[in-house]
Protein backbone atom coordinates (compact mmCIF):
# COMPACT_ATOMS: atom_id res chain seq x y z
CA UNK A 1 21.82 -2.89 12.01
CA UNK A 2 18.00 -2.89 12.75
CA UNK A 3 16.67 -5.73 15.02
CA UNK A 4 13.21 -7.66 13.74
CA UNK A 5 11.41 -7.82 17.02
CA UNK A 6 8.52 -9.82 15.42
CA UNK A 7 7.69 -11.47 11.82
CA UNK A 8 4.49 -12.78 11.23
CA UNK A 9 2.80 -14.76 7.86
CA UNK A 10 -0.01 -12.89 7.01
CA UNK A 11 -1.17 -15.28 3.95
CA UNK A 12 1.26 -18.08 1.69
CA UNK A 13 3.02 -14.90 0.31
CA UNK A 14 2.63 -12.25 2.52
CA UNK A 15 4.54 -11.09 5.41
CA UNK A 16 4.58 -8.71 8.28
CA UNK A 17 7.93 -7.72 9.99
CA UNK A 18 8.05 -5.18 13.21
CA UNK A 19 12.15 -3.46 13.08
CA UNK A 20 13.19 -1.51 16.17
CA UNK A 21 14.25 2.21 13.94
CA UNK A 22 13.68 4.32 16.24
CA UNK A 23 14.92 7.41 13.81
CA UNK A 24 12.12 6.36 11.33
CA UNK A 25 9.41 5.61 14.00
CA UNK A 26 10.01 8.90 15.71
CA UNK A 27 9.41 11.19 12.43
CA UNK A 28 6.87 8.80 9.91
CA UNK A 29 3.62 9.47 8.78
CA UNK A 30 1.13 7.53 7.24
CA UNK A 31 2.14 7.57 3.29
CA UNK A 32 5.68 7.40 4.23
CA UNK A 33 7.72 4.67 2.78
CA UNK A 34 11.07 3.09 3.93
CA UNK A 35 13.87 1.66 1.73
CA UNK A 36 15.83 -1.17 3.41
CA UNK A 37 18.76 -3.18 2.11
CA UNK A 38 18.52 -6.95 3.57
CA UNK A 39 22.19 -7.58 3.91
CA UNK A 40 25.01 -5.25 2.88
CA UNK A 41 25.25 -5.81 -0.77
CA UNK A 42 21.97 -6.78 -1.20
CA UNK A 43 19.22 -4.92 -3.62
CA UNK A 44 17.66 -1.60 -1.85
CA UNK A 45 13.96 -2.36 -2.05
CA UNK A 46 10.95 0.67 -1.39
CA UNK A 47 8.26 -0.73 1.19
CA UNK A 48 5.51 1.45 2.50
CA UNK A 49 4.66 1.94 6.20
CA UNK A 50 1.99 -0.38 7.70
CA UNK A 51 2.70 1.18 10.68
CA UNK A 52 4.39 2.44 13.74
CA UNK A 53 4.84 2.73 17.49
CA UNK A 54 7.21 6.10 18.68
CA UNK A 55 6.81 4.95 22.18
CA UNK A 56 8.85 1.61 21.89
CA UNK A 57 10.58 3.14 18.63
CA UNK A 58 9.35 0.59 16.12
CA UNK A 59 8.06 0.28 12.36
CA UNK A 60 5.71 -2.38 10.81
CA UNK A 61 5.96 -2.94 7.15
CA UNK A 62 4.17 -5.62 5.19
CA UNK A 63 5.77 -7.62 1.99
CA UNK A 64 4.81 -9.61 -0.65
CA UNK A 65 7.58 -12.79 -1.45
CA UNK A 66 7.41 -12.57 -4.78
CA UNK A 67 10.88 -12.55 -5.78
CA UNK A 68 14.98 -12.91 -5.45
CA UNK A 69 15.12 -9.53 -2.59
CA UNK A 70 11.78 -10.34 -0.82
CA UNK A 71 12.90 -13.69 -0.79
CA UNK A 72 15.98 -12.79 0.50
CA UNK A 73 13.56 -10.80 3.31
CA UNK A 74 11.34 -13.39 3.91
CA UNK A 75 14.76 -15.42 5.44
CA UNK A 76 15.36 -13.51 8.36
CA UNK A 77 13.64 -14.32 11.59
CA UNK A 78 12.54 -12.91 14.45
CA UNK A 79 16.00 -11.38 16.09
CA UNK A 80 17.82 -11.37 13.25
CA UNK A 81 18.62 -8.21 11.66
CA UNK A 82 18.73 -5.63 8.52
CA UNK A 83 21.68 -3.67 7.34
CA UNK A 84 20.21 -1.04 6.53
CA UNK A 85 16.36 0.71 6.91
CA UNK A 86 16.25 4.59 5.85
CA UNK A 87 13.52 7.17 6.01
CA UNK A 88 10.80 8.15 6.28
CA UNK A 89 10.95 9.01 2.60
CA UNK A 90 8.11 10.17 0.74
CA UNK A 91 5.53 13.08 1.37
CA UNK A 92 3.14 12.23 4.09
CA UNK A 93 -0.53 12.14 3.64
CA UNK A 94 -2.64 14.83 3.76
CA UNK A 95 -4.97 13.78 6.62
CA UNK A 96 -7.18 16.79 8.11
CA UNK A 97 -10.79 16.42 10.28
CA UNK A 98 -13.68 15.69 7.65
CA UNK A 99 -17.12 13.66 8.60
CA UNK A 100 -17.05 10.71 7.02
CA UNK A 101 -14.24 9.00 4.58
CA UNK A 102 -14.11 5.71 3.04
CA UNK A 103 -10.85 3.34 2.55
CA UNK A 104 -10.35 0.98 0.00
CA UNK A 105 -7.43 -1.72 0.02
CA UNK A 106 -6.53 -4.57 -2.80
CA UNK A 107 -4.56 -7.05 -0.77
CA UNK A 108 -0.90 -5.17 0.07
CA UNK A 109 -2.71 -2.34 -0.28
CA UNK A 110 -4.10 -2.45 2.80
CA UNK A 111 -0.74 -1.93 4.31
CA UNK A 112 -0.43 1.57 3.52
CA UNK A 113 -3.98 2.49 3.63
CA UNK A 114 -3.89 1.26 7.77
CA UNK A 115 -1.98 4.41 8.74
CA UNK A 116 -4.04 6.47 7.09
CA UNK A 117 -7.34 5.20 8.43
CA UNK A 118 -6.02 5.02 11.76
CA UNK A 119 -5.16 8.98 11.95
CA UNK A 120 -8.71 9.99 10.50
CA UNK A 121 -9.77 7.56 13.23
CA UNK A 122 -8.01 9.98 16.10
CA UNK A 123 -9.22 12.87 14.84
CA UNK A 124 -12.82 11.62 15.59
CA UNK A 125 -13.42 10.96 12.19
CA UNK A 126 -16.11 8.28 10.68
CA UNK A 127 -14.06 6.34 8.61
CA UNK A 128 -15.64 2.49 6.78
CA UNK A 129 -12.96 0.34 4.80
CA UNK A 130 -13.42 -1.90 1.84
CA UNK A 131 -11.02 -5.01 2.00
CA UNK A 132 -10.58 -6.83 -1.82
CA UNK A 133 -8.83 -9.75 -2.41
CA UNK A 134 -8.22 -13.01 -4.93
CA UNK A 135 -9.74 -15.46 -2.09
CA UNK A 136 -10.65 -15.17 1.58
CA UNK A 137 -6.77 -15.97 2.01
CA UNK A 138 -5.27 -12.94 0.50
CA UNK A 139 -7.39 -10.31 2.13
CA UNK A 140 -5.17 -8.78 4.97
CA UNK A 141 -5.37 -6.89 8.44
CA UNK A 142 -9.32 -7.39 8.43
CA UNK A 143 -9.33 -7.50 12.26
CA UNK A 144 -6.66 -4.63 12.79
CA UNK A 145 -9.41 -2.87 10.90
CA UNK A 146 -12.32 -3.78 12.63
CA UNK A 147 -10.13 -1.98 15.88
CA UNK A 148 -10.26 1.20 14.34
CA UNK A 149 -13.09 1.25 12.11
CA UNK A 150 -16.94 1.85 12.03
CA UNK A 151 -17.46 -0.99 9.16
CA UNK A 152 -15.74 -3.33 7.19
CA UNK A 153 -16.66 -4.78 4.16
CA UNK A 154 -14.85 -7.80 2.41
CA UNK A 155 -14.78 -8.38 -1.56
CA UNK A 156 -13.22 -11.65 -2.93
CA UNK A 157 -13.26 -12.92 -6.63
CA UNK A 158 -14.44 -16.39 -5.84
CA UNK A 159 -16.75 -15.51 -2.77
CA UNK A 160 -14.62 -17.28 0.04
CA UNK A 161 -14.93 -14.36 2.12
CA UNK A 162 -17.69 -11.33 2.01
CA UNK A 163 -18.96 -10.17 -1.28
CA UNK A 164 -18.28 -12.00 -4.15
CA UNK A 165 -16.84 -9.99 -6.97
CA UNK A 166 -14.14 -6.72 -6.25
CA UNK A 167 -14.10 -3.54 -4.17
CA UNK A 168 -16.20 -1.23 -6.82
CA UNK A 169 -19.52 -3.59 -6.12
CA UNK A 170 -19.56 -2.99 -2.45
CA UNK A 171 -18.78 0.81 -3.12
CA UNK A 172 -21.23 1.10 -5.68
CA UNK A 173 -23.79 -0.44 -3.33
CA UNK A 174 -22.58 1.57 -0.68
CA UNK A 175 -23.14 5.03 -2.29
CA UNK A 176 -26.66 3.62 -4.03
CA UNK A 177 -27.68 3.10 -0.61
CA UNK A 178 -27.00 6.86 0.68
CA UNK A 179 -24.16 6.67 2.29
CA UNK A 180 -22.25 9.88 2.06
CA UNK A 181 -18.59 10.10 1.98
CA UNK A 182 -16.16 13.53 1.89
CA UNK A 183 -13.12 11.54 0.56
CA UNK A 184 -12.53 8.09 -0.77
CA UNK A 185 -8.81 6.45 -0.70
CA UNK A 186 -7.79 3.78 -2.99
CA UNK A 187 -4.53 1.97 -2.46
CA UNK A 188 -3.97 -1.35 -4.20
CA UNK A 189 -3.13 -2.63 -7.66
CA UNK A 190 -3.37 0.32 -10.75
CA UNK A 191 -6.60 -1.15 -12.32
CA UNK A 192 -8.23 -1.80 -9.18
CA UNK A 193 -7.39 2.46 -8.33
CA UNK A 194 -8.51 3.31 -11.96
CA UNK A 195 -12.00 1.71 -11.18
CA UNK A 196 -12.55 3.19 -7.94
CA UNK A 197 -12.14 6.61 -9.52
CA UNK A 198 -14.91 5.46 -12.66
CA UNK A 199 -17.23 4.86 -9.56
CA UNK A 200 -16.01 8.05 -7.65
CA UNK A 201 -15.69 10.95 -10.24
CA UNK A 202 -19.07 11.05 -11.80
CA UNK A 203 -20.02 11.49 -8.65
CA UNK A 204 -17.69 14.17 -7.72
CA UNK A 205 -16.12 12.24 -4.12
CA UNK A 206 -12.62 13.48 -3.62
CA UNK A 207 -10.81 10.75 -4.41
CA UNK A 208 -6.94 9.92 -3.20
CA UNK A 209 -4.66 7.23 -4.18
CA UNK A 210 -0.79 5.84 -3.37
CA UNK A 211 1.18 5.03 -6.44
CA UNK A 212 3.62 2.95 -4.51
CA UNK A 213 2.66 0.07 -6.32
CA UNK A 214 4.90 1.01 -9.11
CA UNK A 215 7.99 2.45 -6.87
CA UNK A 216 11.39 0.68 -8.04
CA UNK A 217 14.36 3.15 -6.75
CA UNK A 218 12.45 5.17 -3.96
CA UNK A 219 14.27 8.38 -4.38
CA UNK A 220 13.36 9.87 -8.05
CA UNK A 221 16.70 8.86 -9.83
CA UNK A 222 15.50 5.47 -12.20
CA UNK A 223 12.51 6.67 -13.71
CA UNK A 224 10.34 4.17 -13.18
CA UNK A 225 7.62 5.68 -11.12
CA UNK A 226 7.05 8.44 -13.38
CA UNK A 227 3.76 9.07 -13.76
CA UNK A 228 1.22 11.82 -15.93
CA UNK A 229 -0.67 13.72 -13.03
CA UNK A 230 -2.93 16.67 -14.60
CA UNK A 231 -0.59 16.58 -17.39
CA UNK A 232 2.61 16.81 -15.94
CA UNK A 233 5.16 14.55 -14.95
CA UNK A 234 5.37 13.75 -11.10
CA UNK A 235 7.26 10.47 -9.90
CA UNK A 236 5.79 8.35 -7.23
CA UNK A 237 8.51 8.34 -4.47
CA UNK A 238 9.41 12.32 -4.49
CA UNK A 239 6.32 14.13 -5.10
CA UNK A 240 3.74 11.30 -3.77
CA UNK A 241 3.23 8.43 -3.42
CA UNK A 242 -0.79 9.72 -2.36
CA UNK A 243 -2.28 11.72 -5.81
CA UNK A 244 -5.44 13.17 -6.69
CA UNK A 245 -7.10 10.21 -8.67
CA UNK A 246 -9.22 12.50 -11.00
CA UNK A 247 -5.68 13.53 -12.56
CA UNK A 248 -3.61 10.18 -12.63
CA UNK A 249 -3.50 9.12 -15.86
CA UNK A 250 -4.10 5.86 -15.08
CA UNK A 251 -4.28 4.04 -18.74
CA UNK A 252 -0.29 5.45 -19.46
CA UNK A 253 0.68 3.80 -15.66
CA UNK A 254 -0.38 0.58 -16.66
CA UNK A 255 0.94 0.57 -20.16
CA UNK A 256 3.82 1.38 -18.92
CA UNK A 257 3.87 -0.99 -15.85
CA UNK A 258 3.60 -4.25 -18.30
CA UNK A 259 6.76 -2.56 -21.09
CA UNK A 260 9.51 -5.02 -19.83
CA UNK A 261 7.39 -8.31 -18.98
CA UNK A 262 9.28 -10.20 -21.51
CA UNK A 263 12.82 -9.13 -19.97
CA UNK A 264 11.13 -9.57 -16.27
CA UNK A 265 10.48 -13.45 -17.28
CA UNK A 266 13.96 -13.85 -18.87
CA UNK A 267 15.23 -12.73 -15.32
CA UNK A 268 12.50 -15.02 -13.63
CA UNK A 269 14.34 -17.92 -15.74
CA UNK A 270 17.62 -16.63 -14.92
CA UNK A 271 17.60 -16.46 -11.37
CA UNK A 272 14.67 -18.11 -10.08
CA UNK A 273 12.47 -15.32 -9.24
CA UNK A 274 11.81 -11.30 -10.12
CA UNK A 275 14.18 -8.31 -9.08
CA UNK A 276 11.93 -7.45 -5.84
């Protein structure tokens, strides 16, 4: 069993939870993911590290309620606990001193992206981040940021909070005004990924980004994550989840990614929200 020492609402859907794991918090890496199981029997679920402390020998990960599992999640309180939290699964990010890098995060996104920021960070690295969200509500861990960032720059669709439009406006304004990055990392929803690398690859700026957005299993057996990287077939949670943007092949990921709406919304009917 693995205590929840704190749980905090980030947003109307999104959560933070701190568990004591002291096997995971000893050995993760930003880009490392977790799989936990609520209760016994319950559904095991893939959630990326937001981050971690080895000292008091806890993990932070960050959830979206959007269905039966996270629901099931969202339940427990501070002191409760989880059956079961393994890892850290997943290949770890390849983080090495450059000058300057950039990181981009569509609302949960941000969650992974923190880790990885926060190690350029102490290895006296310049690092700005780009924070996108739907409204000024659903734009996440903007002051966590600000603690171990240079800049931060907010995009929302309707203009509650910083620019108003998405991520690839402040980053095209960004690089139009000179600014000069060695590597950009995207981590959010597919299409939001896909335009950051339209912006990025013209322009030849190494581009990274985390394909745990379409992670179902977490350990390679379902299928589900596989994914076309420089034409061959990679899966998310084994060989990732961080790729080499120029070679996703982003257009396939999202066709595939929408394939089973109509059974998704016949189990939305059936049991009053989505598998996860």
């Amino acid at each position: 069993m693995y205590k929840i020492i704190k749980k905090k609402k980030l947003n109307s859907t999104v959560e933070q939870m701190i568990i004591h794991a002291p096997h995971v918090s000893t050995k993760c890496e930003p880009g490392q993911f977790i799989i936990l199981c609520t209760n016994e029997n319950s559904e095991r679920i893939p959630l990326t590290i937001q981050d971690y402390d080895r000292e008091k020998g806890t993990v932070s990960i960050i959830y979206q309620v959007v269905g039966y599992s996270t629901q099931e999640l969202s339940k427990k309180e501070e002191g409760d606990t989880i059956a079961h939290f393994a890892g850290p699964l997943g290949l770890e990010s390849n983080i090495h001193k450059k000058k300057r890098v950039l990181g981009i995060g569509g609302g949960v996104g941000a969650a992974p992206l923190y880790p990885q920021i926060k190690k350029f960070k102490e290895l006296g690295v310049e690092c700005d981040v780009i924070l996108g969200g739907r409204s000024e509500e659903f734009v996440i861990l903007e002051e966590e940021f600000k603690g171990i960032s240079d800049h931060v720059y907010c995009a929302t669709n309707d203009g509650s909070k910083g620019t108003q439009g998405f991520v690839t406006d402040i980053l095209k304004d960004l690089l139009q005004k000179g600014n000069i990055y060695d590597e950009v990392i995207a981590i959010g929803p597919l299409i939001m990924m896909k335009a950051v690398v339209d912006v990025t690859k013209p322009l030849d700026i190494k581009t990274m980004v985390s394909l745990n957005p379409i992670m179902i299993d977490g350990t390679g057996m379902c299928g589900c994550c596989r994914v076309t990287v420089d034409g061959k077939t990679k899966f998310a949670c084994i060989d990732g989840p961080d790729f080499d943007g120029y070679n996703v092949d982003f257009d396939e990921a999202m066709k595939r990614q929408s394939m089973y709406k109509k059974e998704e919304a016949h189990i939305c009917n059936l049991t009053g929200g989505v598998r996860q």
